[in-house]
Protein backbone atom coordinates (compact mmCIF):
# COMPACT_ATOMS: atom_id res chain seq x y z
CA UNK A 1 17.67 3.32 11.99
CA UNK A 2 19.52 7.00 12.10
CA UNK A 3 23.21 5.24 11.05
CA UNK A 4 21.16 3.07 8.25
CA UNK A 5 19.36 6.42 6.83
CA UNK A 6 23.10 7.85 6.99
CA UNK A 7 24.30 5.15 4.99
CA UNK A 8 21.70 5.05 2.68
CA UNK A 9 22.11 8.95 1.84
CA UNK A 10 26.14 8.33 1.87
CA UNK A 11 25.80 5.69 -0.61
CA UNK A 12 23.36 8.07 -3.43
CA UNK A 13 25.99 11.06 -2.65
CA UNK A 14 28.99 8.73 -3.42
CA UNK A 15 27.17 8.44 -6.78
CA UNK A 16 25.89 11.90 -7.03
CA UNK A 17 28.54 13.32 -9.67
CA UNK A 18 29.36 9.81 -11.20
CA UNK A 19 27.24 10.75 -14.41
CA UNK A 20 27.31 7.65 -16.93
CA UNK A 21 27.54 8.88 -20.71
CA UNK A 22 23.89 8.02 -21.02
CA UNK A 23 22.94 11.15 -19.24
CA UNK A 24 22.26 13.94 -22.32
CA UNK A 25 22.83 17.73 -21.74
CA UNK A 26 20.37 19.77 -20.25
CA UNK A 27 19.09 20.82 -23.24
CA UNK A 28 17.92 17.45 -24.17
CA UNK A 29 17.14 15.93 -21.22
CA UNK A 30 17.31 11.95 -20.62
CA UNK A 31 13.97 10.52 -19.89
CA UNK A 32 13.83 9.33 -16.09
CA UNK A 33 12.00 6.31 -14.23
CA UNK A 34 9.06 7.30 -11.92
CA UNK A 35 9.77 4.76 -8.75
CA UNK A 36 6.68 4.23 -6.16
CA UNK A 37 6.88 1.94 -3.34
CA UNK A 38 4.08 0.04 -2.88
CA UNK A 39 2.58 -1.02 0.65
CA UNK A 40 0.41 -1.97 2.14
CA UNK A 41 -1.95 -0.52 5.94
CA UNK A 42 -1.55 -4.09 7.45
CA UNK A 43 0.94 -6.94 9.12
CA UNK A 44 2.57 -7.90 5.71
CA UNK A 45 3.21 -6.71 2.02
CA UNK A 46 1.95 -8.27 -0.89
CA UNK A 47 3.69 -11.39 -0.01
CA UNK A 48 1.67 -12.56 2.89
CA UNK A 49 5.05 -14.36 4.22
CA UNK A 50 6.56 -11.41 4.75
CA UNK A 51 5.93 -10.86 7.99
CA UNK A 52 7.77 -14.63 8.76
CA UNK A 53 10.63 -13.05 7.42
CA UNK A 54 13.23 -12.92 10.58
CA UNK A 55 14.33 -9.18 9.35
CA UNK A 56 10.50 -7.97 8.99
CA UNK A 57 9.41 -5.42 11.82
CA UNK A 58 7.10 -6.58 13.87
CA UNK A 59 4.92 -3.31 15.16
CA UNK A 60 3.10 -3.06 11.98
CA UNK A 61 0.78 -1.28 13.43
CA UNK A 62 2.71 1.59 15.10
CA UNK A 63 3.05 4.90 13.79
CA UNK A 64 7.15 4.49 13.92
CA UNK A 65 6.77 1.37 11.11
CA UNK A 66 5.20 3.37 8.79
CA UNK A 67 7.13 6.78 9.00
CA UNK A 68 10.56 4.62 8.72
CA UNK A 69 9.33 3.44 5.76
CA UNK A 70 8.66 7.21 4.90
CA UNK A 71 12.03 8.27 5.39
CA UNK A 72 13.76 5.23 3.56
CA UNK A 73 11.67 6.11 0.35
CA UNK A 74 12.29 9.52 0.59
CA UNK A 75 16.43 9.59 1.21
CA UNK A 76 16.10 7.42 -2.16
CA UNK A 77 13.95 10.11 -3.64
CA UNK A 78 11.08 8.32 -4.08
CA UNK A 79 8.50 9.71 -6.27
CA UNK A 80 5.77 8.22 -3.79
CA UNK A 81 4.53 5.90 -1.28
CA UNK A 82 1.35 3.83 -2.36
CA UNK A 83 -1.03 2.27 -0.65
CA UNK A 84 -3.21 -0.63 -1.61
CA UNK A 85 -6.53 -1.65 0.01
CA UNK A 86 -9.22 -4.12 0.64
CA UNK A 87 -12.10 -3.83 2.70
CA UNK A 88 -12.26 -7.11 3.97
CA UNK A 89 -9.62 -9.53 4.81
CA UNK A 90 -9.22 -12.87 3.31
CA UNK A 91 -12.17 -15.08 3.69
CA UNK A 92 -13.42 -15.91 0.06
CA UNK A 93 -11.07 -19.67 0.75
CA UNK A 94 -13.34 -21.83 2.68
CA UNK A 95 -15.53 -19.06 3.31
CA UNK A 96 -14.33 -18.24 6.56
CA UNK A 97 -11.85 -16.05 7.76
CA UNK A 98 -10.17 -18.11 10.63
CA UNK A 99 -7.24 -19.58 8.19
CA UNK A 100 -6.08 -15.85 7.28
CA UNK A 101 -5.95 -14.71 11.28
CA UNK A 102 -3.90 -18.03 11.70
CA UNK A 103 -1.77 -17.85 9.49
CA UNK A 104 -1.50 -13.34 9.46
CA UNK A 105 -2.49 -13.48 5.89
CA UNK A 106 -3.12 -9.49 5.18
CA UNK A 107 -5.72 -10.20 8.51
CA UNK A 108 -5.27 -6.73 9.58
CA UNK A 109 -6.46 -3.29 7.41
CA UNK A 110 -6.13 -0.05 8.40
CA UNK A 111 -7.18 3.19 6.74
CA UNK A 112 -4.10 3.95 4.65
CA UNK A 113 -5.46 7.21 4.90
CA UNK A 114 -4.61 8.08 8.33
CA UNK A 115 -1.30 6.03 7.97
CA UNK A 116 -0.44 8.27 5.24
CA UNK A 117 -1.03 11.30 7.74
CA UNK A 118 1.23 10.36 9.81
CA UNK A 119 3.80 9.82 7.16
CA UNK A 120 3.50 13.33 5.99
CA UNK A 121 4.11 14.50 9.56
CA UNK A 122 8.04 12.96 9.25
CA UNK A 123 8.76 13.77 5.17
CA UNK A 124 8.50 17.11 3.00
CA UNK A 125 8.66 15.70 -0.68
CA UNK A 126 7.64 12.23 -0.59
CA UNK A 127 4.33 11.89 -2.57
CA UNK A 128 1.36 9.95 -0.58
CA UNK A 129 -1.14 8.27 -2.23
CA UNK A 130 -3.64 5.76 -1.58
CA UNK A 131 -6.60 3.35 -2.35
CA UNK A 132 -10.13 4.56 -2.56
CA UNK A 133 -13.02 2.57 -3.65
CA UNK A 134 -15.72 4.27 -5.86
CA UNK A 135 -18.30 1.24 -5.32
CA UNK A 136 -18.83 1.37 -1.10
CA UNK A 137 -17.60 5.12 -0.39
CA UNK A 138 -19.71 8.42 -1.55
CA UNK A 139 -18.07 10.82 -3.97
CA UNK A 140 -18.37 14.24 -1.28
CA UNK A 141 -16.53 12.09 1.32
CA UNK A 142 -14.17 10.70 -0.25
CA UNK A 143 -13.39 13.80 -2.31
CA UNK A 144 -13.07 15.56 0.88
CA UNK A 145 -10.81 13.05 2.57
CA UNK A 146 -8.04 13.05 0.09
CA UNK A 147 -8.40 17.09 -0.29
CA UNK A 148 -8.40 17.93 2.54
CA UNK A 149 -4.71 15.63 2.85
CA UNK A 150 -3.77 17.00 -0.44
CA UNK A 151 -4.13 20.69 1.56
CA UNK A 152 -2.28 20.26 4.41
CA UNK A 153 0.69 18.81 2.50
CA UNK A 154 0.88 21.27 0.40
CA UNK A 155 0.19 19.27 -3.06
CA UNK A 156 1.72 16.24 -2.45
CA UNK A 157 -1.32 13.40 -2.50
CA UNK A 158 -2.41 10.65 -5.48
CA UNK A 159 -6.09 8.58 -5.03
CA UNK A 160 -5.77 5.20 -6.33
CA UNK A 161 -9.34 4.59 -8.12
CA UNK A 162 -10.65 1.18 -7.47
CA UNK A 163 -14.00 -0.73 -7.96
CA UNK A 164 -13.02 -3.36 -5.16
CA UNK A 165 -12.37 -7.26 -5.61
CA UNK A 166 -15.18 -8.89 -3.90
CA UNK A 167 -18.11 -10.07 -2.01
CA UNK A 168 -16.33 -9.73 1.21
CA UNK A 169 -15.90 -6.54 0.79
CA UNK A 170 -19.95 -5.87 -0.23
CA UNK A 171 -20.85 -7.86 3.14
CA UNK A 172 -19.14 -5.37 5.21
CA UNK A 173 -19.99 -2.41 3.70
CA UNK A 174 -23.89 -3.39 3.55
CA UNK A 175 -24.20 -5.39 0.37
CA UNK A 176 -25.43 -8.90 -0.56
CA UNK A 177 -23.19 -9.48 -3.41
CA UNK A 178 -20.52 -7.77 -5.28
CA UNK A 179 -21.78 -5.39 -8.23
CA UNK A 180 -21.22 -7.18 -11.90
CA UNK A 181 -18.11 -5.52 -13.59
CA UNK A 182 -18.98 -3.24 -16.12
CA UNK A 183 -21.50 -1.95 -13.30
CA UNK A 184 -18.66 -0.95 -11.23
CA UNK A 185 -17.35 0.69 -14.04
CA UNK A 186 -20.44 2.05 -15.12
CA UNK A 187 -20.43 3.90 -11.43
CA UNK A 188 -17.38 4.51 -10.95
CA UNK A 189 -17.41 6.59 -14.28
CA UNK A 190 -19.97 9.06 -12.76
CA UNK A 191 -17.91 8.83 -9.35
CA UNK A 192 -15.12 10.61 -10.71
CA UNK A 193 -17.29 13.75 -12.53
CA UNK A 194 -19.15 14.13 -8.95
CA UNK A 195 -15.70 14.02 -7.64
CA UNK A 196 -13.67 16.03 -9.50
CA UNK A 197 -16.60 18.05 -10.35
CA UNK A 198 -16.29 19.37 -6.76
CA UNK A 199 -12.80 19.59 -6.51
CA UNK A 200 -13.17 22.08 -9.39
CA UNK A 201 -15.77 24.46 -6.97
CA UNK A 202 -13.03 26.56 -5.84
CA UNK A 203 -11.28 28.83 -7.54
CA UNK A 204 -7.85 29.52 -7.70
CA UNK A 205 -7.56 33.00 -5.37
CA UNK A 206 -11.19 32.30 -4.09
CA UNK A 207 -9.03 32.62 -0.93
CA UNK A 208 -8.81 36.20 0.33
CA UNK A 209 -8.50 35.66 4.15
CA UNK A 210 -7.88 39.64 4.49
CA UNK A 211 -8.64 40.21 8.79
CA UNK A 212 -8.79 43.93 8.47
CA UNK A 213 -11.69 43.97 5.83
CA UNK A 214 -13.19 40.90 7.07
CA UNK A 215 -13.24 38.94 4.02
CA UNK A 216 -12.69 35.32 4.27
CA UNK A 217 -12.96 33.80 0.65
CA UNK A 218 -14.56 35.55 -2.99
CA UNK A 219 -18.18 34.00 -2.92
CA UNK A 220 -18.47 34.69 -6.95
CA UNK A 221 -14.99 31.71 -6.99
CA UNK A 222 -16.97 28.73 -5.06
CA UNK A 223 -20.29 27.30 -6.55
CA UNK A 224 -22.15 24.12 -5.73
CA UNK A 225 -22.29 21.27 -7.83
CA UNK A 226 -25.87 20.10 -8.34
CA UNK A 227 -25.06 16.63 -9.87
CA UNK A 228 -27.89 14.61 -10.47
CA UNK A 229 -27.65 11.22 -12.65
CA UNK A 230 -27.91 7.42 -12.37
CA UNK A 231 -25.93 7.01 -9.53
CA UNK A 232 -25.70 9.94 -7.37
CA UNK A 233 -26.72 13.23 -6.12
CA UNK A 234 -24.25 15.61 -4.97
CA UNK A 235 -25.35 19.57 -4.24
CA UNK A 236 -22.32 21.05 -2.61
CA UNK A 237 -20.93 23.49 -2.31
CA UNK A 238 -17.74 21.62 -1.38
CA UNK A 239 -15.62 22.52 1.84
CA UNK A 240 -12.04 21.89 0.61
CA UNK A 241 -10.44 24.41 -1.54
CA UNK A 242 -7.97 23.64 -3.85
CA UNK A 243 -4.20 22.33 -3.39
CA UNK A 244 -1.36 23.92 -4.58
CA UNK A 245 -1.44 20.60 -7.37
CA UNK A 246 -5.11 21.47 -8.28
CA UNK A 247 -6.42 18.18 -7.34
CA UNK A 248 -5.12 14.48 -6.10
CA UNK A 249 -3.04 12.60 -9.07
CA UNK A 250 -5.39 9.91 -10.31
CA UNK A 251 -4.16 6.37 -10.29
CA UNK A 252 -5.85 3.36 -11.50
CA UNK A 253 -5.14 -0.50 -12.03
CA UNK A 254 -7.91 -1.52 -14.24
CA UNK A 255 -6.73 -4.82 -16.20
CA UNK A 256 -9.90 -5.51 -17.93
CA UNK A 257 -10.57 -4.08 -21.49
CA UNK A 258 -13.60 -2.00 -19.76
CA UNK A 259 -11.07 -1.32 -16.83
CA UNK A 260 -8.38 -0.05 -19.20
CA UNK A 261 -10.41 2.31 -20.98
CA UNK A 262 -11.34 3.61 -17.77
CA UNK A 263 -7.75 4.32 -16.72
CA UNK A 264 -7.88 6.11 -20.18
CA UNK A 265 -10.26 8.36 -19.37
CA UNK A 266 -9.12 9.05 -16.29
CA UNK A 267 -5.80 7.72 -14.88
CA UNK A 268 -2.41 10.01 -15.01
CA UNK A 269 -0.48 7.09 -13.44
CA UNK A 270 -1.58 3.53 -14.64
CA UNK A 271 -0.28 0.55 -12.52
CA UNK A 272 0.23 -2.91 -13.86
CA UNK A 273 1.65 -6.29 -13.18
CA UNK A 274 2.45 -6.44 -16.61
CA UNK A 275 5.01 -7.01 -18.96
CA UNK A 276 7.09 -9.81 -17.33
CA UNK A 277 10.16 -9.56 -18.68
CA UNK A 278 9.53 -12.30 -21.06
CA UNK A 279 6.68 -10.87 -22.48
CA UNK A 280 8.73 -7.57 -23.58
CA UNK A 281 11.36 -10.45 -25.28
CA UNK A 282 8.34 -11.25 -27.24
CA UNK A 283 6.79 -7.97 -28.58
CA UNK A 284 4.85 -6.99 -25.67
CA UNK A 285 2.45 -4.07 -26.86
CA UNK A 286 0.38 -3.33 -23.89
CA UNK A 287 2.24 0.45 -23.57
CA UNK A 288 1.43 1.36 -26.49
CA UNK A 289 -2.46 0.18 -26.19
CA UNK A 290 -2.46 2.31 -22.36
CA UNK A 291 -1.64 5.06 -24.43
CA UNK A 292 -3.87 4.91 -27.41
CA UNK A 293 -6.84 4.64 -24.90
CA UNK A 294 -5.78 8.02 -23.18
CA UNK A 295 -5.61 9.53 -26.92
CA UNK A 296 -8.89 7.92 -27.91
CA UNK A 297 -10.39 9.75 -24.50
CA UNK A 298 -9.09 13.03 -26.15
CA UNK A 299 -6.01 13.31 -24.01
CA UNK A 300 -2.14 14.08 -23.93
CA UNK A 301 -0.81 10.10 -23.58
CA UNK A 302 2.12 11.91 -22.65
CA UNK A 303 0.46 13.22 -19.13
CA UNK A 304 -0.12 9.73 -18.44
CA UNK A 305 2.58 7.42 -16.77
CA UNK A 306 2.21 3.61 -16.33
CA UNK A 307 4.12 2.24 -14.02
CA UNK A 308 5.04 -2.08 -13.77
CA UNK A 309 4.72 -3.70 -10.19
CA UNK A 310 7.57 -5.13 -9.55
CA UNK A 311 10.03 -7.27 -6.92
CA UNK A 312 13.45 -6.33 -6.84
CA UNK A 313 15.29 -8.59 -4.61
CA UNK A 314 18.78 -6.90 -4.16
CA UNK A 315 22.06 -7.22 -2.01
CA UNK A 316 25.67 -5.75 -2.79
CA UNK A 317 26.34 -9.06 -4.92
CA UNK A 318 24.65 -11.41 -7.05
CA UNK A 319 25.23 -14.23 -4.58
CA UNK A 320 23.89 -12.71 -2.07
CA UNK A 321 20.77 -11.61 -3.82
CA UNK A 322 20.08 -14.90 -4.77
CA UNK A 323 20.46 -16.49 -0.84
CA UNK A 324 18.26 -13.60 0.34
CA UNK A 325 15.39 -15.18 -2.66
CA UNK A 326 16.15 -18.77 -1.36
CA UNK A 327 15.46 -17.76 2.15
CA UNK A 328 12.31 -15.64 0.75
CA UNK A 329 10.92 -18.72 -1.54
CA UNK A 330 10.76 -20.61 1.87
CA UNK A 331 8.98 -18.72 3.74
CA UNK A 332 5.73 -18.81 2.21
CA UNK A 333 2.83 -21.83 2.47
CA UNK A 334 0.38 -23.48 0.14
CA UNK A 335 -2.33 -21.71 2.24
CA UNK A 336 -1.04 -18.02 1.36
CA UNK A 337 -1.71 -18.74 -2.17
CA UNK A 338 -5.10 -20.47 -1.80
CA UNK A 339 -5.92 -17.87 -0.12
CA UNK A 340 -4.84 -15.01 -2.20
CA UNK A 341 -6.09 -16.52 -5.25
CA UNK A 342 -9.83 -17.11 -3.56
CA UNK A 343 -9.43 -13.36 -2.59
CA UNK A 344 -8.34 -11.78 -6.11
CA UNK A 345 -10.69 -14.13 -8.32
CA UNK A 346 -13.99 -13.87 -5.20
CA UNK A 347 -13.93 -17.61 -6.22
CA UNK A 348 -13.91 -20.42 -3.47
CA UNK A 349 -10.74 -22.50 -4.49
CA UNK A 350 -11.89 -24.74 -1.41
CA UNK A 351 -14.87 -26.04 -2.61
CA UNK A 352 -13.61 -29.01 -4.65
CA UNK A 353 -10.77 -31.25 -4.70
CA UNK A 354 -7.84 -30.09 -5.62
CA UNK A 355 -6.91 -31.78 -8.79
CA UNK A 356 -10.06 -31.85 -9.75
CA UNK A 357 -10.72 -29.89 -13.19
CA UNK A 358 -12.71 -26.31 -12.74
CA UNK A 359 -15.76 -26.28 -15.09
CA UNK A 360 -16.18 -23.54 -17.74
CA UNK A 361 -19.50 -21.84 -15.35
CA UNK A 362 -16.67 -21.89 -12.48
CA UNK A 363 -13.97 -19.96 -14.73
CA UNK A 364 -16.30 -17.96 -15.88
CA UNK A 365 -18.17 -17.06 -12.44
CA UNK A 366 -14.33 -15.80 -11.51
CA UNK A 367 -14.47 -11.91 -11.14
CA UNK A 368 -11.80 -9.30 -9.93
CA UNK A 369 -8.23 -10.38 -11.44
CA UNK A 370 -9.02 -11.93 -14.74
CA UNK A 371 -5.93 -11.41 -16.06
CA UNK A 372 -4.67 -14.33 -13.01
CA UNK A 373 -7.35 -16.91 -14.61
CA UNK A 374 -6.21 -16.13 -18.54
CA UNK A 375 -2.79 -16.59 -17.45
CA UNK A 376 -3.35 -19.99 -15.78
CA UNK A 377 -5.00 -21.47 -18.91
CA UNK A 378 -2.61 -19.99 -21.30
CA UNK A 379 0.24 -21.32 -19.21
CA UNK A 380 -1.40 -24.83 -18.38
CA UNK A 381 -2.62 -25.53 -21.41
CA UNK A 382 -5.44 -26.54 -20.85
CA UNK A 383 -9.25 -25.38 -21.35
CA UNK A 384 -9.98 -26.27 -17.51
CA UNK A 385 -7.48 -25.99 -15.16
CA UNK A 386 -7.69 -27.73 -11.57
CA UNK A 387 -6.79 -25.22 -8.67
CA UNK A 388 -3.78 -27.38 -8.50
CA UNK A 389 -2.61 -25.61 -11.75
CA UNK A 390 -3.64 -22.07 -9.96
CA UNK A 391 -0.74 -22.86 -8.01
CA UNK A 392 1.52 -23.83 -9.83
CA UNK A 393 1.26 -21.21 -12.90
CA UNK A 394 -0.53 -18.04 -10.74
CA UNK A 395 1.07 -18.15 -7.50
CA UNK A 396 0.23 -15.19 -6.35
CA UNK A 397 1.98 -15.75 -2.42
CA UNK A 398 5.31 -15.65 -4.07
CA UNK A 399 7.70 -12.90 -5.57
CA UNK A 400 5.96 -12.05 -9.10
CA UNK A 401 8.86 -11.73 -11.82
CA UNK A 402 10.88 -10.74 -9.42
CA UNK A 403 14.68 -9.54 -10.59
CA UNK A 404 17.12 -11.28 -8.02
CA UNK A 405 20.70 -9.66 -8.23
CA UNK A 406 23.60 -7.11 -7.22
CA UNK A 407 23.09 -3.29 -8.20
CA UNK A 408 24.40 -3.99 -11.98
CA UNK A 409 21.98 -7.16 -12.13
CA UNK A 410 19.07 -5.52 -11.14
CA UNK A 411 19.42 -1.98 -12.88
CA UNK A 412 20.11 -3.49 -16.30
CA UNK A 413 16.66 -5.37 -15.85
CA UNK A 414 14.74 -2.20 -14.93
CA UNK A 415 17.08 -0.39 -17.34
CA UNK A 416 15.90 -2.90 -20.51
CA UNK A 417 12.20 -2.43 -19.60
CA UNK A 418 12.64 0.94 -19.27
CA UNK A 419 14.48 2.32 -22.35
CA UNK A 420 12.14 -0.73 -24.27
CA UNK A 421 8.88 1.58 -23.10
CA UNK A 422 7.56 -0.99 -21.60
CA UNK A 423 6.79 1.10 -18.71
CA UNK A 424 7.77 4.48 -17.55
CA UNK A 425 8.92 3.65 -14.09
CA UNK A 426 8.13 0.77 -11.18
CA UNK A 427 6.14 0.23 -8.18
CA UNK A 428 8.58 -1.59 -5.99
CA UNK A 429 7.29 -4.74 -3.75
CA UNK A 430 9.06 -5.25 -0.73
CA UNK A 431 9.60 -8.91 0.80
CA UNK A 432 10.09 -7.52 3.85
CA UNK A 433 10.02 -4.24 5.66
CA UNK A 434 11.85 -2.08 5.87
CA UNK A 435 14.63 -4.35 4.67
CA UNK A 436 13.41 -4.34 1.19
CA UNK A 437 12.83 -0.89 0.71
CA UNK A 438 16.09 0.17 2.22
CA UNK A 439 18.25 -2.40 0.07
CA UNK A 440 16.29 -0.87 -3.01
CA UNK A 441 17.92 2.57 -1.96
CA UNK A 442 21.46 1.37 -0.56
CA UNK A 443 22.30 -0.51 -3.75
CA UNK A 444 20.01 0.37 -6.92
CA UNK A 445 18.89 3.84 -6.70
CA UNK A 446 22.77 4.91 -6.73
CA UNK A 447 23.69 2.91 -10.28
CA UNK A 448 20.22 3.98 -11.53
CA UNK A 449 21.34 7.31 -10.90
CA UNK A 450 24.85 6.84 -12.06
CA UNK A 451 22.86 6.31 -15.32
CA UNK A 452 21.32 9.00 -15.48
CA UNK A 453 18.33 7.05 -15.60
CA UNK A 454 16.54 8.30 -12.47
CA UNK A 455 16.33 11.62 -10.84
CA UNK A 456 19.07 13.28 -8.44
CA UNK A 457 16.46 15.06 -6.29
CA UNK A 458 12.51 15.91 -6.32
CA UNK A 459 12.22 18.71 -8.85
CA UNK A 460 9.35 20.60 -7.13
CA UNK A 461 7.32 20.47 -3.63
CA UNK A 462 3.99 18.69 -4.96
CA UNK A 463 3.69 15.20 -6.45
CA UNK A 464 2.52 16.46 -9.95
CA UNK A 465 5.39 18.53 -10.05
CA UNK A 466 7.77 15.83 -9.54
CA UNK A 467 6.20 13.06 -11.64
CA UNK A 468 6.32 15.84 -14.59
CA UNK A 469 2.43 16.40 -14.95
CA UNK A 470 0.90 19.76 -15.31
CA UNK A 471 -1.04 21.23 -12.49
CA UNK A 472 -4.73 20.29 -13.87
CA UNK A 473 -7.43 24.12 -15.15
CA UNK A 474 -10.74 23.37 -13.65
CA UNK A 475 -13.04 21.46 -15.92
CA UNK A 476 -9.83 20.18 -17.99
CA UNK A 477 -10.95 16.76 -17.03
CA UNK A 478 -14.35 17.57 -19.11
CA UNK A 479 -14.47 16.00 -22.68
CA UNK A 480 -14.30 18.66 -25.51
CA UNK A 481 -17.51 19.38 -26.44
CA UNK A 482 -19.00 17.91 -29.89
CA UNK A 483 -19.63 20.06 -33.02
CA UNK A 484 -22.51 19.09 -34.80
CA UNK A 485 -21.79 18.52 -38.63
CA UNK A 486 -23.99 21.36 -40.74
């Protein structure tokens, strides 16, 4: 692993003064990608093949996986490592769980949380960020959780906001049912002011920590909260005080129009699936709209970043590349995607045959991922789809867009989405780890850089810092007050 690191950090030197003629003088700066790898606290990635693959590690669940993934991301300077999260596994197919232990489809979850810990322990810049549901956790615990990591990293922690995907999830965490979706949203709205409410309780300098006057902290610079509304009840005061970033970046993923006005309210980075690359050939406008819902919220669109998920499949040649993808596209069964699709939609794809038409209650009983069921009857064609054409047009246990190619191949891809504003950076997939993650760095970071199109080294020590957004005032989350008309 040491001589691969080596290589790696060889490789983006070799390129370090190789500055294309894209890259503008320092007094007008290019604009640069934001790059996130995204993972996952279990035995595969978002493919669940890729722990099949014969160059995957197999200790997934050892401390050393996880912080060689760490120091991959951060030799390629990284912005940060994500984590998504479910709190269930895979059991919405069939109802039962027994084909996802099988077959070691996402079957194991661990709290990304403490994997992130331990990642921190091995890296210095690398931001850490992870998934935190606002419908089965309680505002004060998770607000403390991801402080107090945001603390003792000095600033360098993001919270992924989610509502969760389904009833498996509510059955383990004491619920009959999964809450309807503008509920969730509904919720989670008040969520985040108990949360960031107490995050704001501390003061900048409420710290005084002075041994020979015995003064620990300024009382008059930490309050209590006292929330009270539909939801919850919060008092405080909270036990955390603030990071050098202020607070945890916010990140959110909401798809739905109720979930993307949520991200504008709230989000600074915004991840999506979306554009393919096809879509941005025809006029794809969904930047623009993630921006005009952060200005209709009353903030800076510029302090918000949204980021495309995306599966870079990359070697030192094209041909290669593309025999890596052929030995990829094997790997994975009819069963992962059955599964996954059960899982994202909390719809039983088992429980009729399977070219057998849905009926409009069934597509319309589909939570979670709606974007996956207005895809599939766009791209079929048809008003009902069977869960035959779920496979075939929303296969969700293979690569998604992914850009197959040599270091020219797959930066002029990023490079076209990218300068098109379809995005302001990436959230790499890996197909295998750490193999994916380290190709990503040994072969594309260096052109990106030669480009001038992604960052030499982390600007700052905390995340916000380094993804370029200003360290939040207390309250600045708080909409501006209303002036009544005389």
């Amino acid at each position: 692993m040491i001589l691969r690191l080596s290589a790696l950090k060889a490789a983006r030197n070799a390129w370090g003064g190789k500055q294309d003629k894209r890259q503008q003088n320092e007094d007008s700066p290019m604009r640069q990608m934001t790059i996130i790898g995204f993972m996952q606290a279990q035995n595969c990635t978002t493919l669940p093949s890729s722990w099949r693959h014969p160059q995957s590690r197999t200790d997934s669940m050892s401390v050393g996986y996880y912080q060689e993934i760490a120091r991959i991301l951060e030799a390629g300077k990284f912005h940060m490592a994500f984590f998504d999260d479910r709190l269930a596994m895979p059991d919405r197919y069939g109802n039962d769980h027994a084909h996802a232990v099988e077959y070691g489809i996402r079957c194991v979850k661990m709290d990304p949380i403490v994997v992130l810990t331990a990642m921190a322990t091995v890296t210095e810049n690398l931001g850490l960020a992870a998934t935190g549901s606002t419908t089965y956790f309680e505002p004060f615990d998770l607000a403390r959780r991801f402080a107090t990591l945001d603390l003792m990293t000095g600033g360098r922690v993001g919270w992924n906001v989610v509502t969760s995907v389904n009833d498996g999830e509510a059955l383990n965490m004491g619920k009959d049912e999964h809450l309807a979706h503008d509920l969730r949203y509904d919720r989670a709205d008040e969520f985040m002011e108990v949360v960031l409410g107490h995050w704001d309780t501390w003061e900048d300098g409420a710290l005084i920590v002075d041994k020979a006057r015995g003064h620990f902290a300024d009382p008059a610079k930490v309050r209590r909260l006292d929330h009270q509304g539909r939801f919850f009840r919060s008092r405080g005061p909270f036990t955390v005080p603030r990071s050098p970033q202020g607070h945890p970046v916010i990140i959110q993923a909401g798809a739905s129009g109720r979930g993307q006005r949520f991200a504008g309210r709230w989000a600074e980075v915004i991840f999506t699936p979306f554009p393919t690359r096809a879509m941005v050939r025809e006029g794809y406008t969904g930047y623009d709209a993630a921006r005009r819902e952060a200005a209709q919220a009353g903030r800076d669109p510029d302090q918000v970043l949204i980021c495309k998920l995306t599966t870079p499949v990359c070697a030192a040649t094209k041909s290669e590349a593309e025999d890596k993808m052929a030995l990829i596209q094997k790997l994975s069964l009819e069963i992962d995607a059955l599964s996954l699709l059960a899982e994202g939609l909390n719809f039983d794809f088992g429980a009729k045959p399977i070219d057998e038409p849905l009926t409009t209650a069934e597509l319309q009983s589909m939570q979670g991922m709606i974007p996956i069921r207005d895809m599939v009857v766009k791209a079929s064609g048809k008003a009902n789809p069977s869960t035959r054409d779920f496979l075939t047009y929303g296969d969700r246990s293979k690569p998604f867009d992914a850009i197959v190619g040599g270091p020219k191949e797959v930066a002029d891809e990023l490079e076209e989405l990218f300068v098109g504003r379809a995005c302001d950076g990436f959230v790499i997939a890996a197909t295998h780890v750490p193999g994916s993650y380290a190709d990503f760095v040994e072969y594309v970071v260096p052109e990106l850089q030669r480009r001038g199109l992604f960052h030499q080294d982390y600007s700052g020590k905390t995340l916000r810092e380094n993804l370029g957004l200003q360290r939040p005032a207390a309250g600045a989350w708080k909409p501006e007050p209303r002036v009544a008309a005389e």
